[in-house]
PDB file of N, CA and C in Angstrom:
ATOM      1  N   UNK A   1     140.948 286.004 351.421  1.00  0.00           N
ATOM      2  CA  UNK A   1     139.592 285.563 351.697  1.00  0.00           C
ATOM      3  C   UNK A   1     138.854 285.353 350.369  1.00  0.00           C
ATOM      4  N   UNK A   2     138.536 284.195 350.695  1.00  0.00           N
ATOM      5  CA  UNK A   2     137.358 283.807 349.438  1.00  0.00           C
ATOM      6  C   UNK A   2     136.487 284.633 348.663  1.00  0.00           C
ATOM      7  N   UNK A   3     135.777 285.460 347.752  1.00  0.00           N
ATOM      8  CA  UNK A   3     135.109 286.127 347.456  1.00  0.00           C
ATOM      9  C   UNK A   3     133.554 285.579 346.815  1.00  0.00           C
ATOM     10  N   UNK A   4     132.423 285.760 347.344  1.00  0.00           N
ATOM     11  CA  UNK A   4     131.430 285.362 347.466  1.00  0.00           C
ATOM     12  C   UNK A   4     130.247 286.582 346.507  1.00  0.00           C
ATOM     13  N   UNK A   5     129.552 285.884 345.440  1.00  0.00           N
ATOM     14  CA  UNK A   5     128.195 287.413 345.001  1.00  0.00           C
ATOM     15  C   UNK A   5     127.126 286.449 345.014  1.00  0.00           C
ATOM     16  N   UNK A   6     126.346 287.247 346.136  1.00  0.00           N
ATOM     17  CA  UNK A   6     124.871 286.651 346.199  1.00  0.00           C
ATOM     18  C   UNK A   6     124.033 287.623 345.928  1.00  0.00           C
ATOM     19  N   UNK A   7     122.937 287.061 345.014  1.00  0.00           N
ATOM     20  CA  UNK A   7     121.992 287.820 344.081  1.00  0.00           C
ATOM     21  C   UNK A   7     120.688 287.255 344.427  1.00  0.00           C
ATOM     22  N   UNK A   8     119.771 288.119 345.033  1.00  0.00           N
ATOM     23  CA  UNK A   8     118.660 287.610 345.521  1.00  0.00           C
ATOM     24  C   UNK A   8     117.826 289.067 345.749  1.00  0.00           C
ATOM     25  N   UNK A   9     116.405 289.196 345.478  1.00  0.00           N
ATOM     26  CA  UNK A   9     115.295 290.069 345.529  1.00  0.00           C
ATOM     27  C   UNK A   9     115.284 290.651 346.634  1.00  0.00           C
ATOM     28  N   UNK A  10     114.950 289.425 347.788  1.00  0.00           N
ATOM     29  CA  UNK A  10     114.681 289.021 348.882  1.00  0.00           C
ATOM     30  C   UNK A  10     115.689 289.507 350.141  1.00  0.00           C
ATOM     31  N   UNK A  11     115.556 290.937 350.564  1.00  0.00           N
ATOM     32  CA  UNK A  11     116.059 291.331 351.326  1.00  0.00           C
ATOM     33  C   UNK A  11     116.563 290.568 352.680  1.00  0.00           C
ATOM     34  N   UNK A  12     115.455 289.679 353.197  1.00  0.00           N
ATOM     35  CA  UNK A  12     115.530 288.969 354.261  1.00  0.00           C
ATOM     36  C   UNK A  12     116.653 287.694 353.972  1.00  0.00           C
ATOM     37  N   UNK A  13     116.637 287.336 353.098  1.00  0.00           N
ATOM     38  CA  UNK A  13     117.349 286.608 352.193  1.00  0.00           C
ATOM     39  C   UNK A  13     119.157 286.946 352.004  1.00  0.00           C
ATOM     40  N   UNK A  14     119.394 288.147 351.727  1.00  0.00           N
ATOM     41  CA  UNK A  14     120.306 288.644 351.529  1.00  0.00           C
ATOM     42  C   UNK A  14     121.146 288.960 352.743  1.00  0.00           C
ATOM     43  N   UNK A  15     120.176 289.386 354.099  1.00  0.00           N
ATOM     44  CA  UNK A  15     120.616 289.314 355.316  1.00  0.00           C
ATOM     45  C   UNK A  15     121.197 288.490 355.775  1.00  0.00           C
ATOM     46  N   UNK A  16     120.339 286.876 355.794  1.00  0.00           N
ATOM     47  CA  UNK A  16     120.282 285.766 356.418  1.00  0.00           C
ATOM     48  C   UNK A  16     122.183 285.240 355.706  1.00  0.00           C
ATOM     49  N   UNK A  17     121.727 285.525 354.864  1.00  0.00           N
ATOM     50  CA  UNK A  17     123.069 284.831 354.098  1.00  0.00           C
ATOM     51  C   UNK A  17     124.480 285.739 354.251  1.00  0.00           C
ATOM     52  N   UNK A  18     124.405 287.220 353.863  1.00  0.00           N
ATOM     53  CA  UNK A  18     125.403 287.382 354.713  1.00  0.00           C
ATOM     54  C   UNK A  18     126.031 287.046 355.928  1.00  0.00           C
ATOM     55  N   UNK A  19     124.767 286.860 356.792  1.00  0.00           N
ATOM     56  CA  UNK A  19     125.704 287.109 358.348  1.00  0.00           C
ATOM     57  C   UNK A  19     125.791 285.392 358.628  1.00  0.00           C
ATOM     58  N   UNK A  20     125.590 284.706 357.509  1.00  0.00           N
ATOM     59  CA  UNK A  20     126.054 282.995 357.789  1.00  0.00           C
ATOM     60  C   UNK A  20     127.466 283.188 357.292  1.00  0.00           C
ATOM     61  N   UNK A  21     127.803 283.742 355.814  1.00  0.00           N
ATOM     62  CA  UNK A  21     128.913 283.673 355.584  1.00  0.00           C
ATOM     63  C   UNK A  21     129.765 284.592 355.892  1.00  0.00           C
ATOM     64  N   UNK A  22     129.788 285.577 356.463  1.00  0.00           N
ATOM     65  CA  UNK A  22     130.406 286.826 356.510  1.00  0.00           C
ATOM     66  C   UNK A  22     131.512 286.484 357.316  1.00  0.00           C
ATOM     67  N   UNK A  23     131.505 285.587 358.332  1.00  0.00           N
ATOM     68  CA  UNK A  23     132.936 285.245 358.889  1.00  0.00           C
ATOM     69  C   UNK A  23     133.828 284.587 357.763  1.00  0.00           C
ATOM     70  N   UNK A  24     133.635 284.121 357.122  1.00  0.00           N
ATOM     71  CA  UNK A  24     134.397 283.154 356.486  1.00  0.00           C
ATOM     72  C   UNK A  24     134.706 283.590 354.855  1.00  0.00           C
ATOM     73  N   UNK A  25     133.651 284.763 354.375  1.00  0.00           N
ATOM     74  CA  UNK A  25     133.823 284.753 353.118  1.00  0.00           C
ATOM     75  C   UNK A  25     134.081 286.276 352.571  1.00  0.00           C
ATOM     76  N   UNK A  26     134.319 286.732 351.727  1.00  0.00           N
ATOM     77  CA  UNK A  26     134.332 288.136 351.384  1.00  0.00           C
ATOM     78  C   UNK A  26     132.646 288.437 350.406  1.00  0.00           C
ATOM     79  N   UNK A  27     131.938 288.711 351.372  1.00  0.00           N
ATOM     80  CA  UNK A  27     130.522 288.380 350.399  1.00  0.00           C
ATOM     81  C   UNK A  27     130.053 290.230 349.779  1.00  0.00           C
ATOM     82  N   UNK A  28     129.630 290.198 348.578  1.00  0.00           N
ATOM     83  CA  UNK A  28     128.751 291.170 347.351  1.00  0.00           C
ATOM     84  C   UNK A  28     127.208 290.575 347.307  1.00  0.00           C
ATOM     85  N   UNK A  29     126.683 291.315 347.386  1.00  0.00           N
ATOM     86  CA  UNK A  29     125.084 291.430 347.666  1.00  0.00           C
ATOM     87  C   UNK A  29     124.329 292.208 345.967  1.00  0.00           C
ATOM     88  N   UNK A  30     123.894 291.563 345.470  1.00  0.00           N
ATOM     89  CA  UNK A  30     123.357 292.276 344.674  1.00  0.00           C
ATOM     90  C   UNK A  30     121.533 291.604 344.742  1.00  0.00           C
ATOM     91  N   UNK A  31     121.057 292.887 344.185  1.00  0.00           N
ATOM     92  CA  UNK A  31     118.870 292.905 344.078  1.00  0.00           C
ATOM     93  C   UNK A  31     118.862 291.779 343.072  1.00  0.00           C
ATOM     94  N   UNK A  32     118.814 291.439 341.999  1.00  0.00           N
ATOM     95  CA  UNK A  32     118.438 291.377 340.268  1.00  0.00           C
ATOM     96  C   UNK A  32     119.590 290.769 339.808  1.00  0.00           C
ATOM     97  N   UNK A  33     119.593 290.082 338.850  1.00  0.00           N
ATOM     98  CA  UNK A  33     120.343 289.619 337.865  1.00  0.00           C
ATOM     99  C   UNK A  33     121.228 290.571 337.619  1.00  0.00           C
ATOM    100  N   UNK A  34     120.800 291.837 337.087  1.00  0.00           N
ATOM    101  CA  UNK A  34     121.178 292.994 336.343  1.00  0.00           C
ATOM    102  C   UNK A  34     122.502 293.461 337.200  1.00  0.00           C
ATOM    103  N   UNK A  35     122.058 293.500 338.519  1.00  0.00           N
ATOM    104  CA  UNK A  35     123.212 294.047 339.683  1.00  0.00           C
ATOM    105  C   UNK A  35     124.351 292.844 339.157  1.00  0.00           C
ATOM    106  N   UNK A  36     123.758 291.929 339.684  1.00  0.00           N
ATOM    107  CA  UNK A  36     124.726 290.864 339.625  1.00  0.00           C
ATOM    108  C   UNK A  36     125.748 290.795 338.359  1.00  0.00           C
ATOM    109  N   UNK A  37     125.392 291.284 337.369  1.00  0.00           N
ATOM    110  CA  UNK A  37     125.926 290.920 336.071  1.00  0.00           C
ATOM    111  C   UNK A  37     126.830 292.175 335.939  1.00  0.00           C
ATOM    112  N   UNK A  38     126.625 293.523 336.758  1.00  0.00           N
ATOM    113  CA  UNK A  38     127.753 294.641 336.737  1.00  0.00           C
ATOM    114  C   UNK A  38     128.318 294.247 338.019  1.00  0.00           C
ATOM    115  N   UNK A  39     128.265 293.456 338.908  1.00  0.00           N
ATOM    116  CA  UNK A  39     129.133 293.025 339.651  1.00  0.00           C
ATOM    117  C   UNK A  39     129.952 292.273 338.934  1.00  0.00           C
ATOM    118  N   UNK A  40     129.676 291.256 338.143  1.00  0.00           N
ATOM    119  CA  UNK A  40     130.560 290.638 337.752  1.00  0.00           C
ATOM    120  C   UNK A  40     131.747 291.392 336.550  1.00  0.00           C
ATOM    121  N   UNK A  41     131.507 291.700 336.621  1.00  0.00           N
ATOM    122  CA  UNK A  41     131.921 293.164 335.359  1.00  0.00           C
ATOM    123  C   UNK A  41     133.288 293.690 336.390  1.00  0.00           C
ATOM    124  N   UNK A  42     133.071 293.842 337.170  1.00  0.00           N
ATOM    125  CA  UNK A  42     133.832 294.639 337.905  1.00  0.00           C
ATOM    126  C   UNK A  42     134.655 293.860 339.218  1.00  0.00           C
ATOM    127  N   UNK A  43     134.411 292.814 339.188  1.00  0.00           N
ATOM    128  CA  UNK A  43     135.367 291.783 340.122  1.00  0.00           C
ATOM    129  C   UNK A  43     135.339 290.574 339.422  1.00  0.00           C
ATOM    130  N   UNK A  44     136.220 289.988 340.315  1.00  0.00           N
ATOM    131  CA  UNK A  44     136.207 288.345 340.039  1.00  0.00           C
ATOM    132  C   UNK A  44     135.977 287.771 341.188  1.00  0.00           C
ATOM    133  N   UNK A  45     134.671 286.628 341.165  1.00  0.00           N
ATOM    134  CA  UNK A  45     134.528 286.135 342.083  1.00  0.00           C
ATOM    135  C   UNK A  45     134.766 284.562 342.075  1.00  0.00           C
ATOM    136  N   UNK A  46     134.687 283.792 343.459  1.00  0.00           N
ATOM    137  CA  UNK A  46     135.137 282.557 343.734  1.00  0.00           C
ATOM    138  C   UNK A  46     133.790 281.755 343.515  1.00  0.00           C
ATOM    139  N   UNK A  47     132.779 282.036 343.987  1.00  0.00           N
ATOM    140  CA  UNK A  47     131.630 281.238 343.842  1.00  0.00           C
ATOM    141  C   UNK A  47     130.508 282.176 343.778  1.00  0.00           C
ATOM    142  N   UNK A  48     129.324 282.133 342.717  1.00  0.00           N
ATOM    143  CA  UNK A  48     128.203 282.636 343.068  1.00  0.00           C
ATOM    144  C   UNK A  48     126.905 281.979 343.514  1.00  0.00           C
ATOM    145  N   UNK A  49     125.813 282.691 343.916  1.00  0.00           N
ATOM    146  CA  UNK A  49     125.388 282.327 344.358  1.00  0.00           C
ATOM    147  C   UNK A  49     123.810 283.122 343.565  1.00  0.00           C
ATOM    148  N   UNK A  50     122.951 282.385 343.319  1.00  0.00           N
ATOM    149  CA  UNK A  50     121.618 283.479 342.816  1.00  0.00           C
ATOM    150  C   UNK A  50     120.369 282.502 343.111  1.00  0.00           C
ATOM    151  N   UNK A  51     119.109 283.501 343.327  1.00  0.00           N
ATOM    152  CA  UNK A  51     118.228 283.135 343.058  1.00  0.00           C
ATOM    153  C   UNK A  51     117.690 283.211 341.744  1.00  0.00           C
ATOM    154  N   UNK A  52     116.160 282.507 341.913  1.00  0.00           N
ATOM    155  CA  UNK A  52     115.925 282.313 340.071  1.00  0.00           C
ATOM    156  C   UNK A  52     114.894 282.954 339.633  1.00  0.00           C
ATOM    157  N   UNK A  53     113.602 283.640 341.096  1.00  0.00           N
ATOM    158  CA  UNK A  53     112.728 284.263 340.425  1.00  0.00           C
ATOM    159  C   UNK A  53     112.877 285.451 341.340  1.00  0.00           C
ATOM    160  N   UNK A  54     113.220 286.959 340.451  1.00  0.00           N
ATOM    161  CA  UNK A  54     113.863 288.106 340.728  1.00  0.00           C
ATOM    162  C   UNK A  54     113.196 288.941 339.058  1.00  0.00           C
ATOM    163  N   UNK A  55     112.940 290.652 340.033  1.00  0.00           N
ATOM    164  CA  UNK A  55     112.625 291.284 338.726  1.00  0.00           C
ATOM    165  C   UNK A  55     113.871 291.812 337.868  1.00  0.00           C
ATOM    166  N   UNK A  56     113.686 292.222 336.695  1.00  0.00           N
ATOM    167  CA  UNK A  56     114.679 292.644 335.438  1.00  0.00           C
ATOM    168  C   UNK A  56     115.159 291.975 335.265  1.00  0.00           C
ATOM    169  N   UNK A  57     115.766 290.814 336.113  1.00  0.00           N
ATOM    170  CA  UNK A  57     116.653 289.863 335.220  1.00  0.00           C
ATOM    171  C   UNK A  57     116.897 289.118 335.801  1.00  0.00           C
ATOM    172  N   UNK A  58     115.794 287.472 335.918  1.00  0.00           N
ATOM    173  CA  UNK A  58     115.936 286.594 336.604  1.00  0.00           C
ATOM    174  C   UNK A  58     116.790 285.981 336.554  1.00  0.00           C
ATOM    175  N   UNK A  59     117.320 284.636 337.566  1.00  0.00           N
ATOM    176  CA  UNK A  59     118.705 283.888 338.115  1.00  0.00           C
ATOM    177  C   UNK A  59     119.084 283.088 336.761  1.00  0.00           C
ATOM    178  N   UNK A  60     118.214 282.883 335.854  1.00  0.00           N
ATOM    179  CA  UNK A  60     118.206 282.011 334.315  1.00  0.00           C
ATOM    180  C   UNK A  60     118.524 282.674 333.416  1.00  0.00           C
ATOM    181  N   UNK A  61     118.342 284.162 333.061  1.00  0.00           N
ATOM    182  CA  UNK A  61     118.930 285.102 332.169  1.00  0.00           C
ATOM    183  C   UNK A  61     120.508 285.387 332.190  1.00  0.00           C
ATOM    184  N   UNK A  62     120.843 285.558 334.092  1.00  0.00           N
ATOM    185  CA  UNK A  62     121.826 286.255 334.623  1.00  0.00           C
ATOM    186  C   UNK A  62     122.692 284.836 334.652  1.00  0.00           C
ATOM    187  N   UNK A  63     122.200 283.609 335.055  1.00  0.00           N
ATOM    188  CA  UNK A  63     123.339 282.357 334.850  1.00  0.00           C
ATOM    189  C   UNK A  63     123.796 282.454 333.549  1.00  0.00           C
ATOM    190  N   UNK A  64     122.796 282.949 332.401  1.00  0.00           N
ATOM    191  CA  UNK A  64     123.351 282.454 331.165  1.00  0.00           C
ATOM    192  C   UNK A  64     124.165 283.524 330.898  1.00  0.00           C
ATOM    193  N   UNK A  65     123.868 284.982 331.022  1.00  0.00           N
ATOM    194  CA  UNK A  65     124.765 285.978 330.569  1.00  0.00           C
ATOM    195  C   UNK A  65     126.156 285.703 331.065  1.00  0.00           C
ATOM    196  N   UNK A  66     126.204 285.402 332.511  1.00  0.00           N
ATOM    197  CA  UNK A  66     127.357 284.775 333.409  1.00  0.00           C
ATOM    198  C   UNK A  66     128.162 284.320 332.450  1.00  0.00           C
ATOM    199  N   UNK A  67     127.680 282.930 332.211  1.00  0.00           N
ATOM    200  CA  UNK A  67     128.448 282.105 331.469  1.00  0.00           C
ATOM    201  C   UNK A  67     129.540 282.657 330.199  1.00  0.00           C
ATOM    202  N   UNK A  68     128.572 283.577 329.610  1.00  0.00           N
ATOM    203  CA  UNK A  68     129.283 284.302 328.210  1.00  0.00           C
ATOM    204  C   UNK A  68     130.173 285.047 328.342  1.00  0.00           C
ATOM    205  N   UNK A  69     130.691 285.682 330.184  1.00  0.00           N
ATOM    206  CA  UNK A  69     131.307 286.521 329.934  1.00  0.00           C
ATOM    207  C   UNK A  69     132.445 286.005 330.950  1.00  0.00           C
ATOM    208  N   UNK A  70     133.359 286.368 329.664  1.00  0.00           N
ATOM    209  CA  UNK A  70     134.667 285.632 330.099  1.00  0.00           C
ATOM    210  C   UNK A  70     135.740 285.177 331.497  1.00  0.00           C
ATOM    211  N   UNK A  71     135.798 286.369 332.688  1.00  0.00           N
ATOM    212  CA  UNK A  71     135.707 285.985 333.774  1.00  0.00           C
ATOM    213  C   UNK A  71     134.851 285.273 334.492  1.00  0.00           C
ATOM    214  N   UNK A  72     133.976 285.170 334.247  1.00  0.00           N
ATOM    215  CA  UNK A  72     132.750 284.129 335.137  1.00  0.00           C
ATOM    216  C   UNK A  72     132.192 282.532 334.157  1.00  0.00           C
ATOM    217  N   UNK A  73     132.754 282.472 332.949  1.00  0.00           N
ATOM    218  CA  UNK A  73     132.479 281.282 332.380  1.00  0.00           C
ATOM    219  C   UNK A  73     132.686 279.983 333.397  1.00  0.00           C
ATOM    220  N   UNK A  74     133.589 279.765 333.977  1.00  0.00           N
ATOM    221  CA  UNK A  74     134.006 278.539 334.767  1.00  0.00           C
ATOM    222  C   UNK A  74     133.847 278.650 336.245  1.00  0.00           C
ATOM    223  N   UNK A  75     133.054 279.593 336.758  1.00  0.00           N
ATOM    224  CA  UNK A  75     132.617 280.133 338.536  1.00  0.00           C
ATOM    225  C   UNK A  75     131.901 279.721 339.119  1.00  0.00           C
ATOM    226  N   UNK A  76     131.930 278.672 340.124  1.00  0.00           N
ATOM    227  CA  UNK A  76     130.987 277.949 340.280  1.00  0.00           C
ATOM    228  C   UNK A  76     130.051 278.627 340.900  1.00  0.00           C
ATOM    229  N   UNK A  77     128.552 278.223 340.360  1.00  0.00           N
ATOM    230  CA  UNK A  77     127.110 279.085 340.294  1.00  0.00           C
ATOM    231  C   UNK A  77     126.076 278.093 341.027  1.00  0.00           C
ATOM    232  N   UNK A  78     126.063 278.128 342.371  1.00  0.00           N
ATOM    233  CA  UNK A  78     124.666 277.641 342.936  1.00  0.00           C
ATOM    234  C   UNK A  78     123.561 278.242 342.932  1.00  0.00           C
ATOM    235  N   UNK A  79     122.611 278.169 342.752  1.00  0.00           N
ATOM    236  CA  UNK A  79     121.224 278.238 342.570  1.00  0.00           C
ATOM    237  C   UNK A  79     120.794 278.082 343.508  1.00  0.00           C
ATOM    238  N   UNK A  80     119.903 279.439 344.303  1.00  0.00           N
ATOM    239  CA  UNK A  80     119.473 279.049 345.802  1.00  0.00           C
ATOM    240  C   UNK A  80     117.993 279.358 345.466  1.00  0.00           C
ATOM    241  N   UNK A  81     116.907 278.984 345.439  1.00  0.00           N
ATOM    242  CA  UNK A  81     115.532 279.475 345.303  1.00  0.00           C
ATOM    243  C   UNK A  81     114.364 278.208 345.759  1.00  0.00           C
ATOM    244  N   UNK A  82     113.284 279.052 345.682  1.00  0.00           N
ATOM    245  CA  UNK A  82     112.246 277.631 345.839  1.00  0.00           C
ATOM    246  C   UNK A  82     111.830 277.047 345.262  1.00  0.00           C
ATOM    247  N   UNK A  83     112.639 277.111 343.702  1.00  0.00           N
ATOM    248  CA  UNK A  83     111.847 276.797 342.457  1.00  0.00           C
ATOM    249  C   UNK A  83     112.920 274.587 342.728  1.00  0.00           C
ATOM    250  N   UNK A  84     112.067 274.006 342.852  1.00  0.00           N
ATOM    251  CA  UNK A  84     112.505 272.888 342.734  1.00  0.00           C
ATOM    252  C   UNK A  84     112.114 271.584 341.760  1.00  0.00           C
ATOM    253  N   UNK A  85     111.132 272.033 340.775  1.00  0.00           N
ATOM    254  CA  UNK A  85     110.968 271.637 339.324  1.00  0.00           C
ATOM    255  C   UNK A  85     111.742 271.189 339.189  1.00  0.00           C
ATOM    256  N   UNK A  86     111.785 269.524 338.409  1.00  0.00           N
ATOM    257  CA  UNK A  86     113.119 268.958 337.525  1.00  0.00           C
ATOM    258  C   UNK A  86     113.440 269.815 336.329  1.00  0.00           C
ATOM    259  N   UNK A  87     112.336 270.239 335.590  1.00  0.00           N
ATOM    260  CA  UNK A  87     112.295 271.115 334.254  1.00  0.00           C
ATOM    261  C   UNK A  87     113.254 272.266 334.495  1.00  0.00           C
ATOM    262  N   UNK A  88     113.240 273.025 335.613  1.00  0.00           N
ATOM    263  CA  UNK A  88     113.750 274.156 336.066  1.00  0.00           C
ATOM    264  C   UNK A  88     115.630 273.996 336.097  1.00  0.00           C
ATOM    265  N   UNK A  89     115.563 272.997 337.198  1.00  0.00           N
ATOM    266  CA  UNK A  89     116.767 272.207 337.719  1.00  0.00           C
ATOM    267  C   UNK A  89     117.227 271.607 336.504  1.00  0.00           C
ATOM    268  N   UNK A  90     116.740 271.086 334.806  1.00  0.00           N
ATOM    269  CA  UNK A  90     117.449 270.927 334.132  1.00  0.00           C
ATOM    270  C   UNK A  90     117.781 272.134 333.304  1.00  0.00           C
ATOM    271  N   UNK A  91     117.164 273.225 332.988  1.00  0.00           N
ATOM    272  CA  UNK A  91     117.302 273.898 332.650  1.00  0.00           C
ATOM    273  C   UNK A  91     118.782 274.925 333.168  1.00  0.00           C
ATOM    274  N   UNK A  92     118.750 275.150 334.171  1.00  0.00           N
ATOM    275  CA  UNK A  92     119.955 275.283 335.199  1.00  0.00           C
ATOM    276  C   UNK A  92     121.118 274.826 335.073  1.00  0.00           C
ATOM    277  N   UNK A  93     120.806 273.456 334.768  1.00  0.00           N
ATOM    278  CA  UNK A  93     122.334 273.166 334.315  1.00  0.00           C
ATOM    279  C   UNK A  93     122.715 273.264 333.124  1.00  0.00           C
ATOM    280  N   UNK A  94     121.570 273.074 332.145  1.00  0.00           N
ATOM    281  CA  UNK A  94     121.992 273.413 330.803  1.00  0.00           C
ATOM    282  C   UNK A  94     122.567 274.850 330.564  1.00  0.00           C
ATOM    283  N   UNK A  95     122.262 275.372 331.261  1.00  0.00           N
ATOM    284  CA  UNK A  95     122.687 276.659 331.276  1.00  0.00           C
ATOM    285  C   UNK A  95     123.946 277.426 332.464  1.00  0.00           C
ATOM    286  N   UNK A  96     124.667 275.703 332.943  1.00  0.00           N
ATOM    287  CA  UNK A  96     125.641 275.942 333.180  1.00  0.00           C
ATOM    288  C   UNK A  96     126.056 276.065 335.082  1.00  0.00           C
ATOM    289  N   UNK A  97     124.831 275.776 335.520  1.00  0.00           N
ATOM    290  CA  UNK A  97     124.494 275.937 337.343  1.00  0.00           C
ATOM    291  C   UNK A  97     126.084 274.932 337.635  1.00  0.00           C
ATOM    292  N   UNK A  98     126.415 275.011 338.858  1.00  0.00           N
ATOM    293  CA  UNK A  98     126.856 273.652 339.517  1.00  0.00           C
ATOM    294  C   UNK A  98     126.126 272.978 340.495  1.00  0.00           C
ATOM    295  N   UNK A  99     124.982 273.752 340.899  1.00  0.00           N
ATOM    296  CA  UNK A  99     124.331 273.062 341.635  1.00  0.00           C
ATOM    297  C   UNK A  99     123.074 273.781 341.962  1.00  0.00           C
ATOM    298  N   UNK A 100     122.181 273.160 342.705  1.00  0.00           N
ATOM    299  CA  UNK A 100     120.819 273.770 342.882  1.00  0.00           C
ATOM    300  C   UNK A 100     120.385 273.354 344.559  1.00  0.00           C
ATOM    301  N   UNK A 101     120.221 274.389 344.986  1.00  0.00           N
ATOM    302  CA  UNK A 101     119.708 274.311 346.765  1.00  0.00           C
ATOM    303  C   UNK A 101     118.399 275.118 347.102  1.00  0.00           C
ATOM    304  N   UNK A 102     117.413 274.047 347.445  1.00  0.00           N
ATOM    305  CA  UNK A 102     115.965 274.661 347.428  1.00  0.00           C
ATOM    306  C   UNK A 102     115.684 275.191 348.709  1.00  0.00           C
ATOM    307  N   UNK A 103     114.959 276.187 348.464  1.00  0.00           N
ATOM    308  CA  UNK A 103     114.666 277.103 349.806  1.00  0.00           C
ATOM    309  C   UNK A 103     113.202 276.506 350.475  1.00  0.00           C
ATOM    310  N   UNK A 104     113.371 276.045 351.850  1.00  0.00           N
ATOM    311  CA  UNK A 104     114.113 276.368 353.022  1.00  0.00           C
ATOM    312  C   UNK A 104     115.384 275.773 352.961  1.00  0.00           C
ATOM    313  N   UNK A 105     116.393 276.197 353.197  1.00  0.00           N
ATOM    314  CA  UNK A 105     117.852 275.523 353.312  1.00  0.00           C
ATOM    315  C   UNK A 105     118.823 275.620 354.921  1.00  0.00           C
ATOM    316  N   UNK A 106     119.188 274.828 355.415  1.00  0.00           N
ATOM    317  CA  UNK A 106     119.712 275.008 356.112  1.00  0.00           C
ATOM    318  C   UNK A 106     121.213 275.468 356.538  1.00  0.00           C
ATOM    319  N   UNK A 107     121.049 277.054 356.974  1.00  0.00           N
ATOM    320  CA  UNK A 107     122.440 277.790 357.041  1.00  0.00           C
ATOM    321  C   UNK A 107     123.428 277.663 356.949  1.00  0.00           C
ATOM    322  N   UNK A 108     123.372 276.532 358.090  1.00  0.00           N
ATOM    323  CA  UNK A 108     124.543 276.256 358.759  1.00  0.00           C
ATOM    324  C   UNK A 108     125.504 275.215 357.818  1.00  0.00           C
ATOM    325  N   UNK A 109     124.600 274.331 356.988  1.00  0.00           N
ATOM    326  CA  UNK A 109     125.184 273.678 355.647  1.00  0.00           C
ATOM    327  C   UNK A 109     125.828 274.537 354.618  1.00  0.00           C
ATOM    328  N   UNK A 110     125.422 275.838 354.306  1.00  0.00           N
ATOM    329  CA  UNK A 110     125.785 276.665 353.147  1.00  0.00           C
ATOM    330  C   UNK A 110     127.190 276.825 353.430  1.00  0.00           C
ATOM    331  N   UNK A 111     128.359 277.694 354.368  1.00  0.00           N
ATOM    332  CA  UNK A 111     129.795 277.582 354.124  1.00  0.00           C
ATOM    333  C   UNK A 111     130.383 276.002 353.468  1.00  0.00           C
ATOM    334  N   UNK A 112     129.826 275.014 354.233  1.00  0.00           N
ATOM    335  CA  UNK A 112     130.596 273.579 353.423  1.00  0.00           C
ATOM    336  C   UNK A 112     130.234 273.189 352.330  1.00  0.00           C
ATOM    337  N   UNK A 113     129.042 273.647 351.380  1.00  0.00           N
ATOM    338  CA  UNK A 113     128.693 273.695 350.555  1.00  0.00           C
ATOM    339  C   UNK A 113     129.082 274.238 349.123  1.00  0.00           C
ATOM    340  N   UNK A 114     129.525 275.409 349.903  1.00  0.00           N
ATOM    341  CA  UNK A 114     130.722 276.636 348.751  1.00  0.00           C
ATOM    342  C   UNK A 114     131.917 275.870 348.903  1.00  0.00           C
ATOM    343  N   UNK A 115     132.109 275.861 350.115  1.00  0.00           N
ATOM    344  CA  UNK A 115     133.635 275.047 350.116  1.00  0.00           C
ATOM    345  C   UNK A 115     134.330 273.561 349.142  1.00  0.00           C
ATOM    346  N   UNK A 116     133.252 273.207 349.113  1.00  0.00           N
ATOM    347  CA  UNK A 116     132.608 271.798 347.748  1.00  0.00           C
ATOM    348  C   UNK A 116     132.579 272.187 346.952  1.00  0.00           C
ATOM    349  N   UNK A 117     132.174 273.313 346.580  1.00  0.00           N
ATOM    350  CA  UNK A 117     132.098 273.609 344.494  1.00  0.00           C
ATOM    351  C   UNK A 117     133.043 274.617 344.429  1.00  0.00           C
ATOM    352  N   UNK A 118     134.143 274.720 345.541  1.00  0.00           N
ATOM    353  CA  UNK A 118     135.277 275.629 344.679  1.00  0.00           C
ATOM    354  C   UNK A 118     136.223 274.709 344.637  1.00  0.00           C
ATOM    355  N   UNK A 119     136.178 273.598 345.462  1.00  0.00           N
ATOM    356  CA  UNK A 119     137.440 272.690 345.309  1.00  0.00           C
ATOM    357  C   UNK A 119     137.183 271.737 344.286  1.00  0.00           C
TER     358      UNK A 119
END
């Protein structure tokens, strides 16, 4: 099974998205950047997933630390938040996103979505 880390503040958030992917994916839940970044420390995952405005260590700190560290350099990293700024969204990729999905998003799109940026 696929392995999935979604990083989001937003408890309701973290719910919603587990129980969309939870049939299909092996999903890690982390609060903060910070979680996210000792998750990554400690597994390897297939696709992540983060939001971008989160306390200690927003989705832009934690994409970039991502990047530097050697299991997660090449993992594909969607960006799920409401921040939908071009400035933001370029920033994102400069810093390595594969993609960006603005909140409200629709659920039921998110499994074929992962399924697209791992293949």
């Amino acid at each position: 099974m696929k392995k999935i880390l979604y990083v989001d503040d937003a408890n309701s958030m973290r719910k919603l998205v587990k129980l969309v992917l939870d049939n299909e994916f092996d999903i890690t839940l982390a609060e903060n950047g910070q979680q996210g970044y000792e998750a990554i420390q400690n597994n390897t995952f297939d696709v992540i997933i983060s939001d971008v405005n989160m306390p200690i260590m927003n989705g832009l700190e934690f994409l970039e630390k991502l990047r530097a560290y050697p299991s997660s350099k090449f993992t594909p990293v969607l960006m799920l938040t409401t921040e939908a700024s071009d400035e933001l969204k370029a920033e994102g990729k400069r810093l390595g996103a594969t993609g960006w999905i603005v909140k409200p998003f629709d659920p039921e799109k998110l499994p074929g979505l992962i399924q697209r940026v791992m293949n």
